[in-house]
Protein backbone atom coordinates (compact mmCIF):
# COMPACT_ATOMS: atom_id res chain seq x y z
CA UNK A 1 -94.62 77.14 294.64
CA UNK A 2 -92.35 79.55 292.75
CA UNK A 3 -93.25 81.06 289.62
CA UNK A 4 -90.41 79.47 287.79
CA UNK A 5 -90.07 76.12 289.59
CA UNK A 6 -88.17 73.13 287.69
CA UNK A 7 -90.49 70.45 286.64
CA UNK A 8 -90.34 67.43 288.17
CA UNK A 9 -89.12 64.31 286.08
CA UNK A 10 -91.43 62.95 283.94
CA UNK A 11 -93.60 59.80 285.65
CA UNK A 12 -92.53 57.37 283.41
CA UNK A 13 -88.70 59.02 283.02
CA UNK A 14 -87.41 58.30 286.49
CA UNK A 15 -86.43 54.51 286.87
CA UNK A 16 -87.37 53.86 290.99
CA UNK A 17 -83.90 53.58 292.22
CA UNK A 18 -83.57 53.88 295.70
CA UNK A 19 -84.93 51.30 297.93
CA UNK A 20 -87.83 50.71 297.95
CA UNK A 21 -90.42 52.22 300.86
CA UNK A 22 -92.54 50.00 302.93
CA UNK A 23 -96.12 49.75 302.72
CA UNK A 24 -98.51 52.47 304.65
CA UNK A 25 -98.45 50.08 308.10
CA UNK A 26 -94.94 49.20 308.13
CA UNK A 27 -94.34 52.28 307.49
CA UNK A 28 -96.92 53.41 310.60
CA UNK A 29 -95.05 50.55 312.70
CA UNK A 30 -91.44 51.55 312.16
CA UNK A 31 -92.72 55.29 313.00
CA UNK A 32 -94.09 53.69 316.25
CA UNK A 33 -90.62 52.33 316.76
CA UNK A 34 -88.71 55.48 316.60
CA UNK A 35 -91.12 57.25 318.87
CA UNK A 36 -91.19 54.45 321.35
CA UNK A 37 -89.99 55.64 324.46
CA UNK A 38 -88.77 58.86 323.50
CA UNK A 39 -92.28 60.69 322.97
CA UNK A 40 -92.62 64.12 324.40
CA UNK A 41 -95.73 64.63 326.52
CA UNK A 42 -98.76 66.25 324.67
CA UNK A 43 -97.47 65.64 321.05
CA UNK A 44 -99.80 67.08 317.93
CA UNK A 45 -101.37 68.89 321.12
CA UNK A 46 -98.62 71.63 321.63
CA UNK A 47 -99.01 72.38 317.75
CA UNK A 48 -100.72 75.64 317.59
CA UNK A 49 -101.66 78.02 314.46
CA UNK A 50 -97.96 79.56 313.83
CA UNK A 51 -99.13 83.14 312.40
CA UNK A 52 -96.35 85.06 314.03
CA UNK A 53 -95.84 88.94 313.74
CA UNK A 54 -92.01 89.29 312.49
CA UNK A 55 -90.00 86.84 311.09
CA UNK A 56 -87.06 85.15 312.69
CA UNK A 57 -84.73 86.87 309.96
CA UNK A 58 -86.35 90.18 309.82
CA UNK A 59 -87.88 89.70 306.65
CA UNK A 60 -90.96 91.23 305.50
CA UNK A 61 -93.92 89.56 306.36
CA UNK A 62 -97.36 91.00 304.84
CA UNK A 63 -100.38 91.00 305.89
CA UNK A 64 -102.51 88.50 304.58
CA UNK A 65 -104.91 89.97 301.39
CA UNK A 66 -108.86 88.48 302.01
CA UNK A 67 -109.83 89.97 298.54
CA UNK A 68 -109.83 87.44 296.12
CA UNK A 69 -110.74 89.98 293.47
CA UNK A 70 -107.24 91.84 293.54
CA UNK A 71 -104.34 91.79 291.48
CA UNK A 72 -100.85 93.14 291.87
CA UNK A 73 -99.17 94.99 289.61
CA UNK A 74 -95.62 94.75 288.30
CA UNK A 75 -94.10 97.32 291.08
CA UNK A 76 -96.32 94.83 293.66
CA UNK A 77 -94.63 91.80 293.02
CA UNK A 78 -90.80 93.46 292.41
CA UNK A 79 -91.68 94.83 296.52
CA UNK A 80 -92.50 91.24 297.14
CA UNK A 81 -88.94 90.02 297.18
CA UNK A 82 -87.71 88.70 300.23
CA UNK A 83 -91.06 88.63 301.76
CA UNK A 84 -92.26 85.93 304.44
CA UNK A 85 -94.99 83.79 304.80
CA UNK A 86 -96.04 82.47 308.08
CA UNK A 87 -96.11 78.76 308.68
CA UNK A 88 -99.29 77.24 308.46
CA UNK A 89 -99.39 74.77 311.04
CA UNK A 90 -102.36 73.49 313.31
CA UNK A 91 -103.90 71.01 316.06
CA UNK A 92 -104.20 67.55 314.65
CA UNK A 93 -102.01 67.77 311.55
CA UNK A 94 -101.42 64.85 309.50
CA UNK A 95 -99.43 65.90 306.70
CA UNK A 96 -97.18 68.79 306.27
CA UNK A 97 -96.56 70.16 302.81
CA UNK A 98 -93.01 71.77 302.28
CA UNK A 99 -92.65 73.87 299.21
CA UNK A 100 -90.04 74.95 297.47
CA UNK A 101 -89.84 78.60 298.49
CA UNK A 102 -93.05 81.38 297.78
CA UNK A 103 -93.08 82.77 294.70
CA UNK A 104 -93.60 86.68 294.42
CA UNK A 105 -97.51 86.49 294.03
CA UNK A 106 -98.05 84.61 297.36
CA UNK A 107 -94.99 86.90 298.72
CA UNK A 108 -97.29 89.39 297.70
CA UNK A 109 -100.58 87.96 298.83
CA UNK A 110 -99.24 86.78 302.40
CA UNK A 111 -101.28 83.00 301.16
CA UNK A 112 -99.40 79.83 300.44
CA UNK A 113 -99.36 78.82 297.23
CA UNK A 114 -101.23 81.67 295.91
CA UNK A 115 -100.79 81.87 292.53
CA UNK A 116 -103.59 81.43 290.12
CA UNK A 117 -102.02 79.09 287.86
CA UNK A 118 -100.72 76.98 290.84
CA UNK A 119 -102.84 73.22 291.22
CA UNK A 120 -102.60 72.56 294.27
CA UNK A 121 -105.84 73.27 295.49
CA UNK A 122 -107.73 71.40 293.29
CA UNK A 123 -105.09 68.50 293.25
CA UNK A 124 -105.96 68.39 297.30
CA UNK A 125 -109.41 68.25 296.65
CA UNK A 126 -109.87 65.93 293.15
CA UNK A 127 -107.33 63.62 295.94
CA UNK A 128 -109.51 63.50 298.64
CA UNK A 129 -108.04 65.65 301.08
CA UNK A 130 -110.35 68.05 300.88
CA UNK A 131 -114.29 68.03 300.54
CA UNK A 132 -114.48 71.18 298.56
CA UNK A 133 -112.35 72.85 296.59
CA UNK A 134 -110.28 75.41 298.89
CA UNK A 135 -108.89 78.56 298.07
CA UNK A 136 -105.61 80.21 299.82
CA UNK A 137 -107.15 81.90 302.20
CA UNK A 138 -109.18 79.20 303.88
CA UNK A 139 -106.57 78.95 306.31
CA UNK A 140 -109.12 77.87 308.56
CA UNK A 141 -110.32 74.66 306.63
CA UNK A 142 -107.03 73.52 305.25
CA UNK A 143 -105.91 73.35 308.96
CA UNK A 144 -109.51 71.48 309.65
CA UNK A 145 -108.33 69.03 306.35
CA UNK A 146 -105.25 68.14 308.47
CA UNK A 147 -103.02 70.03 306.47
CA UNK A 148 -100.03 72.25 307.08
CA UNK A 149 -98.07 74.46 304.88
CA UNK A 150 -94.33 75.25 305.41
CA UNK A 151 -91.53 75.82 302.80
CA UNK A 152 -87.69 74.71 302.59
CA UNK A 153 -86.90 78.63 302.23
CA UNK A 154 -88.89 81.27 303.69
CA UNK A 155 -87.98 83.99 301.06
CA UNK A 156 -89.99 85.06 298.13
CA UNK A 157 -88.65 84.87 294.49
CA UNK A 158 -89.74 84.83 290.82
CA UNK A 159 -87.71 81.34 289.92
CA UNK A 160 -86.76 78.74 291.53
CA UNK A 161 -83.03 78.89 289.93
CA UNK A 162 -82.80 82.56 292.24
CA UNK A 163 -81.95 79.71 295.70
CA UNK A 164 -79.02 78.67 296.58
CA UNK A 165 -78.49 74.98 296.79
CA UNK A 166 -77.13 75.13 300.52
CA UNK A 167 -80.57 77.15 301.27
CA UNK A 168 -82.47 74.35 300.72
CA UNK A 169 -80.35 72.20 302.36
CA UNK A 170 -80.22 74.63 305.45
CA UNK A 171 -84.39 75.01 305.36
CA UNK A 172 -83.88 71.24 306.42
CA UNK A 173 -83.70 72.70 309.74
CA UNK A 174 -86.82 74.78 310.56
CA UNK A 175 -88.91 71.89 308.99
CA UNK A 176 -87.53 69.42 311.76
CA UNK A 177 -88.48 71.98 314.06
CA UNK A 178 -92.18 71.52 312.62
CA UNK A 179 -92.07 67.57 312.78
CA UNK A 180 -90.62 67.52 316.13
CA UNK A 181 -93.56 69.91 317.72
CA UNK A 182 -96.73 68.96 315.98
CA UNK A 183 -95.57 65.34 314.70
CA UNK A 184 -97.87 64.50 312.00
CA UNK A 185 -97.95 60.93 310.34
CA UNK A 186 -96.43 62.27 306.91
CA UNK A 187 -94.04 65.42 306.05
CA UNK A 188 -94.81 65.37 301.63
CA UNK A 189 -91.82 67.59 299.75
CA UNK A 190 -93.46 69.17 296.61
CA UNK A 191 -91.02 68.56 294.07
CA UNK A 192 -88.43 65.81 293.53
CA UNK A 193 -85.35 67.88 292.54
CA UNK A 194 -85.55 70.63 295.73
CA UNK A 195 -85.78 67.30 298.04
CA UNK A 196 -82.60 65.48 295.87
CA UNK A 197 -80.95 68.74 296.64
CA UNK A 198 -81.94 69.25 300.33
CA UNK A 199 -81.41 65.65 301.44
CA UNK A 200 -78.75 64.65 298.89
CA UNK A 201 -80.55 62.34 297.38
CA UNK A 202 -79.33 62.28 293.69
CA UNK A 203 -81.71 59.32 292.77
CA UNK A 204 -85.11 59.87 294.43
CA UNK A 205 -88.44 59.71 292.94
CA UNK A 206 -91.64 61.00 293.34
CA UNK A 207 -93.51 58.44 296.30
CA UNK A 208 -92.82 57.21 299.76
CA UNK A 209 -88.89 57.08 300.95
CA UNK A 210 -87.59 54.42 302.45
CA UNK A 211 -85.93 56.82 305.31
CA UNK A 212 -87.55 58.59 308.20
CA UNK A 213 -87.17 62.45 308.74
CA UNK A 214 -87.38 63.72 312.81
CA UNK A 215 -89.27 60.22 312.87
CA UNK A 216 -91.93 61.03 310.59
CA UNK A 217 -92.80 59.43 307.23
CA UNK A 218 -91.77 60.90 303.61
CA UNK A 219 -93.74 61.56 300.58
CA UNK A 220 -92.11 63.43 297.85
CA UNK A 221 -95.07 64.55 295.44
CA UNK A 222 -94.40 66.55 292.06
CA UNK A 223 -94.53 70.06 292.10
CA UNK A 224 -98.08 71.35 291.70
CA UNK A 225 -96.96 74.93 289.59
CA UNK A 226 -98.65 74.98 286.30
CA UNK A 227 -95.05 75.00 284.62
CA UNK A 228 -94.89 71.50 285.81
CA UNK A 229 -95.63 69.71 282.38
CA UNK A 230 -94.27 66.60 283.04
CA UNK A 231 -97.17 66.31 285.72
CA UNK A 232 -100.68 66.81 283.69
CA UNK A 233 -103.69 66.99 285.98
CA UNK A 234 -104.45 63.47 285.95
CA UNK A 235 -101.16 62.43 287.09
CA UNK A 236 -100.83 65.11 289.37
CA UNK A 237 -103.78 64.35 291.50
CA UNK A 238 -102.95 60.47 291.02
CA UNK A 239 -99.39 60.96 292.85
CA UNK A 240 -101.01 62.58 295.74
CA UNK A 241 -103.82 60.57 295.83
CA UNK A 242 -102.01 57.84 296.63
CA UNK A 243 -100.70 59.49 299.55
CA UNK A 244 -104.08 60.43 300.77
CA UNK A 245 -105.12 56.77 300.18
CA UNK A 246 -102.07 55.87 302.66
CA UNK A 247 -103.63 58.16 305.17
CA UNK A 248 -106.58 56.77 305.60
CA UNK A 249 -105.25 53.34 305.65
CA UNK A 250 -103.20 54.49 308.54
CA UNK A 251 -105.98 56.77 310.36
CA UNK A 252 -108.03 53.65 309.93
């Protein structure tokens, strides 16, 4: 989601080393088995739209642009550092994306994932999470879709090499948060080297994870920003399509 994210290894670069993940309902049934007995009453019921006013940190948060016409200019995006986006989080969600951080066009924006060159919106819908091709202001149907948006760091920035190291690891924290209220079936970290960083997992690869997070399943899925060039379209939307693929099995 920032402008100057690392690319994710190549698909065919990364040997799978880390043990390998169970299937979609094993992975469903050992979910069941960390719940069991320890559920809190009305869970993905208490999970509301999270559009709050100020940020927990005092950051800037702007308000949301509905023109899709607009551009900013350079002195725009330089006032977008540091600037919050509001979690996107609603009733029934299934998966929750968690970006890297904004970059300085979405800080600027007040959308997820905002920038034009960014894929994710048409990697959503050419994977069958969506039935149309959404734009980042369609808050409204991406929460419909399922979907939720959060990000390891809240703060905007042009590249991803601007975060600290123990900021990802510390975002760790207000995505449990997430899991815990609204528990969705899968929490999907868009790009592989932010989650080797945040979780300390040196060897991970794009795909399921063998470990539960807050008791939910993880997907890590390659970075959807267009600098990404170890993921052409193709095998972009293939990696999340077989997430979506798991989904269903699991929704039944």
């Amino acid at each position: 989601m920032v402008a100057g994210a690392q690319p994710d290894p190549a698909p065919d670069e990364a040997g799978r080393s880390v043990t390998d993940a169970p299937g979609c309902l094993d992975r469903l049934q050992a979910q069941a088995d960390t719940l069991a007995g320890s559920a809190s009453t009305g869970q993905n019921q208490a999970a509301k739209l999270l559009i709050p006013d100020v940020s927990e940190t005092g950051a800037a948060m702007p308000p949301p642009r509905s023109d899709r016409t607009a551009r900013p200019t350079a002195a725009d995006l330089q006032a977008a550092y540091g600037a919050v986006i509001p979690d996107l989080v609603g009733p029934g969600m299934r998966i929750l994306l968690v970006g890297i951080n904004p970059s300085l066009y979405s800080g600027w924006s007040g959308r997820h994932f905002a920038r034009p060159g960014n894929r994710l919106w048409r990697t959503l819908f050419e994977a069958g999470f969506t039935d149309r091709l959404l734009a980042p202001d369609d808050t409204a149907a991406i929460a419909a879709a399922g979907l939720g948006i959060t990000n390891l760091v809240a703060r905007a920035t042009a590249r991803a090499d601007e975060l600290h190291d123990d900021e990802m690891r510390a975002g760790l924290a207000a995505v449990a948060g997430l899991l815990r209220q609204a528990r969705p079936t899968y929490v999907a970290f868009l790009g592989v080297s932010a989650y080797r960083v945040a979780f300390d997992r040196r060897r991970a690869v794009v795909g399921p994870q063998s470990e539960l997070f807050e008791g939910v399943g993880v997907w890590v899925l390659p970075n959807p920003s267009g600098l990404n060039a170890h993921y052409q379209q193709p095998a972009l939307t293939a990696a999340y399509a077989e997430l979506e693929r798991c989904v269903r099995r699991v929704d039944g």
